[in-house]
C-alpha atoms as a PDB file:
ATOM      1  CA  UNK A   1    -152.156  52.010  55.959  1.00  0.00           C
ATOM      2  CA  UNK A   2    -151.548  51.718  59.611  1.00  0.00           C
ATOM      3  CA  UNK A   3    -150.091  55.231  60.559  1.00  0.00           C
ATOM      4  CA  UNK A   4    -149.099  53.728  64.495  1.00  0.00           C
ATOM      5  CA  UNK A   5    -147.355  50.611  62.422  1.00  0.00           C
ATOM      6  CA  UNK A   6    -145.628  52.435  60.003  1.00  0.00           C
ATOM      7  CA  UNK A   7    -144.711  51.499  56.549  1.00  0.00           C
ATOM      8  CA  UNK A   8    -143.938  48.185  56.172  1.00  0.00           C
ATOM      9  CA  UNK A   9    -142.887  46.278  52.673  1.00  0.00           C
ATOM     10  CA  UNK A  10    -146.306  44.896  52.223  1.00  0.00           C
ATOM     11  CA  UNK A  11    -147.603  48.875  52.057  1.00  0.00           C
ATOM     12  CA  UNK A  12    -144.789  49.195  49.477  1.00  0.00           C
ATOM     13  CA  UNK A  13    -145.927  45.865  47.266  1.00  0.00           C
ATOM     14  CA  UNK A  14    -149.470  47.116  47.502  1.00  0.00           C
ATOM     15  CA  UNK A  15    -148.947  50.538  46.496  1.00  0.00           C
ATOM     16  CA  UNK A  16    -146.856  49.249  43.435  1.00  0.00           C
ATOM     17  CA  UNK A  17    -149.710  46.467  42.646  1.00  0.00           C
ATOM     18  CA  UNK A  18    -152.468  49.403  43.101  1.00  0.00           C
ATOM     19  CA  UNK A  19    -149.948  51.519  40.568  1.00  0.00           C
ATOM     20  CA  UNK A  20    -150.160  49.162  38.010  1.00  0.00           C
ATOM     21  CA  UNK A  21    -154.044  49.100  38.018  1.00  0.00           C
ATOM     22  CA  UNK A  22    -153.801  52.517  36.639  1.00  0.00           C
ATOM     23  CA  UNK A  23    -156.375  54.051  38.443  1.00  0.00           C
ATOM     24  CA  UNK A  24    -156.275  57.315  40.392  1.00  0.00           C
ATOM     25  CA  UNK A  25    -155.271  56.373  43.735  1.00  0.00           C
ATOM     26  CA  UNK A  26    -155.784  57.823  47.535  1.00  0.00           C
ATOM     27  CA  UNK A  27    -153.349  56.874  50.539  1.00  0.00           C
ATOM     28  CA  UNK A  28    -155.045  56.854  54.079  1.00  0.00           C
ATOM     29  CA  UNK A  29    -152.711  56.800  56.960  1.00  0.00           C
ATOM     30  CA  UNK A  30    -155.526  55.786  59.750  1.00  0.00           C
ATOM     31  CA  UNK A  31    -154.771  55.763  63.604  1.00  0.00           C
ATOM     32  CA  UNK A  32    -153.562  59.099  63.506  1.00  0.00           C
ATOM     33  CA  UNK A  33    -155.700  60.408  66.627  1.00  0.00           C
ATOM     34  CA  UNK A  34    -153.269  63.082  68.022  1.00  0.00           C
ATOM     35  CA  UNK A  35    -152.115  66.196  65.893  1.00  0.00           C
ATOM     36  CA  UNK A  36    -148.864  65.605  66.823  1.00  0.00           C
ATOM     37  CA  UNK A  37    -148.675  62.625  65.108  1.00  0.00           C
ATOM     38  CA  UNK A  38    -149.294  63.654  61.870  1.00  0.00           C
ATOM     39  CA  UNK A  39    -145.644  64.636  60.896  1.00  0.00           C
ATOM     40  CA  UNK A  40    -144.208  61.774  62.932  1.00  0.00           C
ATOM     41  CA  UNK A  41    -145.985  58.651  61.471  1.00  0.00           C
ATOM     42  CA  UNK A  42    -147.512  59.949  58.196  1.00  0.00           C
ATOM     43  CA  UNK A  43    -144.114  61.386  56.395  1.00  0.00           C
ATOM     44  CA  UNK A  44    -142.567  58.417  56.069  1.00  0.00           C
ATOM     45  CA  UNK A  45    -145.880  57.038  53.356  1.00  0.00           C
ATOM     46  CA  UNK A  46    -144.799  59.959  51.108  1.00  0.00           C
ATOM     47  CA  UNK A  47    -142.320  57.259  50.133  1.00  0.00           C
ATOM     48  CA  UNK A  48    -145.426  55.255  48.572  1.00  0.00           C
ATOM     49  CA  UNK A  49    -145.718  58.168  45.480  1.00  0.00           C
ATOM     50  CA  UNK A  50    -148.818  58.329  46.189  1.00  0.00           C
ATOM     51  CA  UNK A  51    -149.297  62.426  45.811  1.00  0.00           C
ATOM     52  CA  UNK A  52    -153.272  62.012  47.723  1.00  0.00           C
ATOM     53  CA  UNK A  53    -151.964  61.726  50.638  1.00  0.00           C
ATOM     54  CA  UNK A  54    -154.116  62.071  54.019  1.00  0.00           C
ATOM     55  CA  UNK A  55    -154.166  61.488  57.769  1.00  0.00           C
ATOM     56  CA  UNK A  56    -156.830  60.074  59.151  1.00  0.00           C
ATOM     57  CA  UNK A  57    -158.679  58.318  62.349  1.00  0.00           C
ATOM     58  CA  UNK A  58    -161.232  56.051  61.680  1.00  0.00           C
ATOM     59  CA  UNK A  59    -161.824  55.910  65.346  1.00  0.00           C
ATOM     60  CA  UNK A  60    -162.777  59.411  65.569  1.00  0.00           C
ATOM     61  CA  UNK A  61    -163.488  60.525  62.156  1.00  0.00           C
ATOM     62  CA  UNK A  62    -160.548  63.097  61.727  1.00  0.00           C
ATOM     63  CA  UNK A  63    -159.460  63.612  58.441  1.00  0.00           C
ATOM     64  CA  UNK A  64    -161.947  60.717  56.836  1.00  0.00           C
ATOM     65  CA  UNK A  65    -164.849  63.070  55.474  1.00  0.00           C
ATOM     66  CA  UNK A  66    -161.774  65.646  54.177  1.00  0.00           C
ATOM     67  CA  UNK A  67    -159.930  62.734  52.022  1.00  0.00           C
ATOM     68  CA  UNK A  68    -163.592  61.387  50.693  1.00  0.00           C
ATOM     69  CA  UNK A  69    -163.727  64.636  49.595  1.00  0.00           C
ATOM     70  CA  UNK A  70    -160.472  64.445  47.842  1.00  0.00           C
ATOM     71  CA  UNK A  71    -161.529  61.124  46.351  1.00  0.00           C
ATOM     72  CA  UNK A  72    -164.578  61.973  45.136  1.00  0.00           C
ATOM     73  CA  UNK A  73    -162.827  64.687  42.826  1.00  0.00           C
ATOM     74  CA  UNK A  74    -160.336  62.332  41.476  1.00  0.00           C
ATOM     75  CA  UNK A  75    -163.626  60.244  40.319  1.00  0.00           C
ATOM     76  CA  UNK A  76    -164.394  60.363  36.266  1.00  0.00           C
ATOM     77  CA  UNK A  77    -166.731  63.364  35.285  1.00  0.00           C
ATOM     78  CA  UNK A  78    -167.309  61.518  31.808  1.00  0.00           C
ATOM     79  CA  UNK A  79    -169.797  58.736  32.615  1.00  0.00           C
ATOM     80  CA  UNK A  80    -168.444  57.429  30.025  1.00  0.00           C
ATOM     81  CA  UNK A  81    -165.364  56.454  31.502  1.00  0.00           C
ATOM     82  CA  UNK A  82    -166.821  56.016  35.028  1.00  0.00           C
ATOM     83  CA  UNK A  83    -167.128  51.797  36.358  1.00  0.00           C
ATOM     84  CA  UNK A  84    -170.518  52.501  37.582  1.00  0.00           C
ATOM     85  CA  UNK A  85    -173.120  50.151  38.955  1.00  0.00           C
ATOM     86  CA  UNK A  86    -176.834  49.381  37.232  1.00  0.00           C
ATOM     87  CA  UNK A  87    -177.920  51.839  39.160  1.00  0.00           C
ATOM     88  CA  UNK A  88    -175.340  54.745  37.961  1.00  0.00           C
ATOM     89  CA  UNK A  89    -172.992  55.115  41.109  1.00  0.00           C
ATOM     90  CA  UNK A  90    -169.096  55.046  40.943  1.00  0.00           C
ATOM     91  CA  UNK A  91    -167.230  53.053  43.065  1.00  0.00           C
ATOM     92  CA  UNK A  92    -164.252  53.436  45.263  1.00  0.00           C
ATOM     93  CA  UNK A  93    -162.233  50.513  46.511  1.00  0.00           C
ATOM     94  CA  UNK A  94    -160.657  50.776  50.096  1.00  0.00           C
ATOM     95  CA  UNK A  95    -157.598  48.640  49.551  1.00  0.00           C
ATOM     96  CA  UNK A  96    -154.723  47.797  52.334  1.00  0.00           C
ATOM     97  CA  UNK A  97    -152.983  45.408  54.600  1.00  0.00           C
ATOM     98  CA  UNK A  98    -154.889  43.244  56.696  1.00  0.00           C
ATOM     99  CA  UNK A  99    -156.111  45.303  60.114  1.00  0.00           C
ATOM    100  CA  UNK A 100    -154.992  48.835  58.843  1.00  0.00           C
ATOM    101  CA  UNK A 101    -158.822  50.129  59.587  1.00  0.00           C
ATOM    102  CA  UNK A 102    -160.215  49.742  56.312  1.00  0.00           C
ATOM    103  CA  UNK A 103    -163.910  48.854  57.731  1.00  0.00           C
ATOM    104  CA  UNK A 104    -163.257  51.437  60.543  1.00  0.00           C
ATOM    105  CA  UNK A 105    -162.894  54.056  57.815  1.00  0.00           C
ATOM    106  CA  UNK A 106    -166.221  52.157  55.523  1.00  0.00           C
ATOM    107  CA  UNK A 107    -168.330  52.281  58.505  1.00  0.00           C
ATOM    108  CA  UNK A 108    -167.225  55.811  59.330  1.00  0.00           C
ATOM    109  CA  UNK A 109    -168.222  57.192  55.567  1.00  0.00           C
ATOM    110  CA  UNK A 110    -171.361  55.532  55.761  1.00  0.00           C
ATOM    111  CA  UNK A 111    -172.127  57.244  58.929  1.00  0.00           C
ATOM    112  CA  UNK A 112    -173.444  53.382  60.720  1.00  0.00           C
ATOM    113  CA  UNK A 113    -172.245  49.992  61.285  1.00  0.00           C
ATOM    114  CA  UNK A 114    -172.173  48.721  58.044  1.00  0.00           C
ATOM    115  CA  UNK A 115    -169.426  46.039  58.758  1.00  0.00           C
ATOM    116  CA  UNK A 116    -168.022  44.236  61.213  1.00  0.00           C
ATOM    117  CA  UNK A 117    -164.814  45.672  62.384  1.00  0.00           C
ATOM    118  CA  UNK A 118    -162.351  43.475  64.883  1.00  0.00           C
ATOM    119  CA  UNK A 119    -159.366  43.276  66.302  1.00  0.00           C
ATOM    120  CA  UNK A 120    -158.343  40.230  64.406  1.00  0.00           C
ATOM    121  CA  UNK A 121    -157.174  40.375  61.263  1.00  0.00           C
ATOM    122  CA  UNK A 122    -159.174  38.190  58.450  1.00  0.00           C
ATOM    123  CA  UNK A 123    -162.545  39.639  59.508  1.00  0.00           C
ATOM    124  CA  UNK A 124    -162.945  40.822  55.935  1.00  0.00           C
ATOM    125  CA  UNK A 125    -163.002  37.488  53.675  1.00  0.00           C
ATOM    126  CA  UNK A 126    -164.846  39.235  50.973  1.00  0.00           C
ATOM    127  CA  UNK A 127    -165.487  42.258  49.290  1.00  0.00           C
ATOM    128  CA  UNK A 128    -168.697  44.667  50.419  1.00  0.00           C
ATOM    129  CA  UNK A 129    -170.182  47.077  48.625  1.00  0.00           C
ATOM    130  CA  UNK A 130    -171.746  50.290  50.813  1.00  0.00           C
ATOM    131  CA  UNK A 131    -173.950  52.447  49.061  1.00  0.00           C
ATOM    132  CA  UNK A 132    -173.698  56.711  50.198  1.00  0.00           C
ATOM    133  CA  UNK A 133    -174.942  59.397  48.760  1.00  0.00           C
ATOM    134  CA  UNK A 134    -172.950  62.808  49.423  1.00  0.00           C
ATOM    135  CA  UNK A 135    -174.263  65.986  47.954  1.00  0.00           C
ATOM    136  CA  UNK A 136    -177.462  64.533  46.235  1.00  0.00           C
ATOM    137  CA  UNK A 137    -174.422  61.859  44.401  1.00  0.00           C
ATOM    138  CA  UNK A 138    -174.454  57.730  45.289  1.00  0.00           C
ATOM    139  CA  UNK A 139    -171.600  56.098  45.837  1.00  0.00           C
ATOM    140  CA  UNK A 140    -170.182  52.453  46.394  1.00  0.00           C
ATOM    141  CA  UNK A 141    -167.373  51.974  48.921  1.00  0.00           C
ATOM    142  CA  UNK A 142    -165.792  48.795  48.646  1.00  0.00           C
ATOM    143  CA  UNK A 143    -164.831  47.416  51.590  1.00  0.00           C
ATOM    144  CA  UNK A 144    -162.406  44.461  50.456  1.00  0.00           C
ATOM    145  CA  UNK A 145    -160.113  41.965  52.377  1.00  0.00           C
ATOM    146  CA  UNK A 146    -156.640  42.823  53.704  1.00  0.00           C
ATOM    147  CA  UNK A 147    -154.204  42.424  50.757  1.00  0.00           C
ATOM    148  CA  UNK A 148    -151.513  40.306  51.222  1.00  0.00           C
ATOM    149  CA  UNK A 149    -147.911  39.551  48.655  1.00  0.00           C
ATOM    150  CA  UNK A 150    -149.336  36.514  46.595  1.00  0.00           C
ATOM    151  CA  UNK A 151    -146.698  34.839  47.776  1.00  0.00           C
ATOM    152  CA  UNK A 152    -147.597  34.468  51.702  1.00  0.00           C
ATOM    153  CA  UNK A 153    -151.342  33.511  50.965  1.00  0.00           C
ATOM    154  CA  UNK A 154    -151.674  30.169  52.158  1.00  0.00           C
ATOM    155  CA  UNK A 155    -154.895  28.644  52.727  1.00  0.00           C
ATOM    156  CA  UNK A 156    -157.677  28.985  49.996  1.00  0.00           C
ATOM    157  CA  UNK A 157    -160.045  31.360  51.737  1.00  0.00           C
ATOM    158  CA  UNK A 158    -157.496  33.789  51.614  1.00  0.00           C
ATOM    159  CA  UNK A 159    -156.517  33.268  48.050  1.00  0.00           C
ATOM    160  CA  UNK A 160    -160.270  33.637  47.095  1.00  0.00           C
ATOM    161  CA  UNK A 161    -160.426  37.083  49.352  1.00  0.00           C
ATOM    162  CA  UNK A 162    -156.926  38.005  47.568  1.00  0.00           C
ATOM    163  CA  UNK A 163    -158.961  37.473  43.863  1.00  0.00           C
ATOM    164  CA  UNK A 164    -161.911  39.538  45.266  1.00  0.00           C
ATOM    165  CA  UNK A 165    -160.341  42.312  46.210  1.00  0.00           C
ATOM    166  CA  UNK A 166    -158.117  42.293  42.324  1.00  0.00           C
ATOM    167  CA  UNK A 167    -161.645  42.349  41.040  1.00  0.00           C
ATOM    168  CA  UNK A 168    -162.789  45.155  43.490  1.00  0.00           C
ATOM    169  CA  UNK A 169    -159.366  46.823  41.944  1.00  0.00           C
ATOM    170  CA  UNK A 170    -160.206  46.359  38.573  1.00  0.00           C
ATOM    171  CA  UNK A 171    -163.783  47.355  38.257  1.00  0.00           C
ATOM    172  CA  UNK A 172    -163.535  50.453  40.456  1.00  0.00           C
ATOM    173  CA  UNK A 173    -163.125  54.117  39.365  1.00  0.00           C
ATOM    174  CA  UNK A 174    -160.517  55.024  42.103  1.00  0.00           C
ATOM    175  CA  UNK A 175    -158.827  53.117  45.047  1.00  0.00           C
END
């Protein structure tokens, strides 16, 4: 989410949509470059439920190697269970509005320009898998489209990224 923005309805739809998926589920509050913004713009997300809760800037990379952390524990430990690839690595979807700084925080976990990131919202039309490896362990990060209500996607690009990212949702081990 877009700590500077603040939490908007759309956060709130999201976080109920992403609640329903039933998988374990992370909230990044990105653009939170100062300290002393932490307690001004990231309290009011603890109104999401969402008890993985972290402050981040994708910008400078506060707070984004911390939460992977975080994220990486909530992952399965039974393979079993786990939605990995052919090539055995779990996945993690980065889900939000459009233009929160969900490719800022991708490229920033890969460590290099993996994808484009712009000012615009709709740079993302699709989903993009990025393959890591932390500790000796591969990962995919999923970079997907801003998520929108169903309701104000309009043209058929947009419905397409909306169905991509559901997918990205649905065949991930935590988002």
């Amino acid at each position: 989410v877009d700590g500077q923005l603040g939490l908007v309805p759309e956060d709130e739809a999201i976080a109920a949509t992403l609640r329903r998926s039933g998988k374990p589920l992370g909230l990044l509050v990105n653009k939170i470059d100062q300290p002393t913004h932490h307690r001004h713009r990231v309290n009011e997300f603890f109104r999401l439920g969402i008890e993985e809760t972290h402050a981040v800037s994708a910008e400078h990379g506060g707070g984004a190697f911390d939460a992977l952390e975080r994220v990486l524990e909530m992952l399965p430990e039974d393979p079993e269970q786990a939605s990995v690839d052919e090539e055995g690595a779990q996945r993690i979807a980065i889900v939000g509005r459009p233009n929160v700084g969900k490719s800022s925080i991708a490229n920033r976990l890969a460590g290099e320009q993996r994808v484009v990131v712009a000012d615009e919202p709709g740079t993302t039309r699709d989903a993009v898998d990025i393959r890591i490896t932390r500790e000796g362990e591969d990962y995919v990060l999923v970079d997907t489209a801003g998520l929108r209500k169903r309701a104000k996607v309009k043209e058929n690009v947009e419905f397409y990224a909306y169905l991509r990212t559901e997918r990205a949702i649905e065949t991930c081990d935590v988002a």
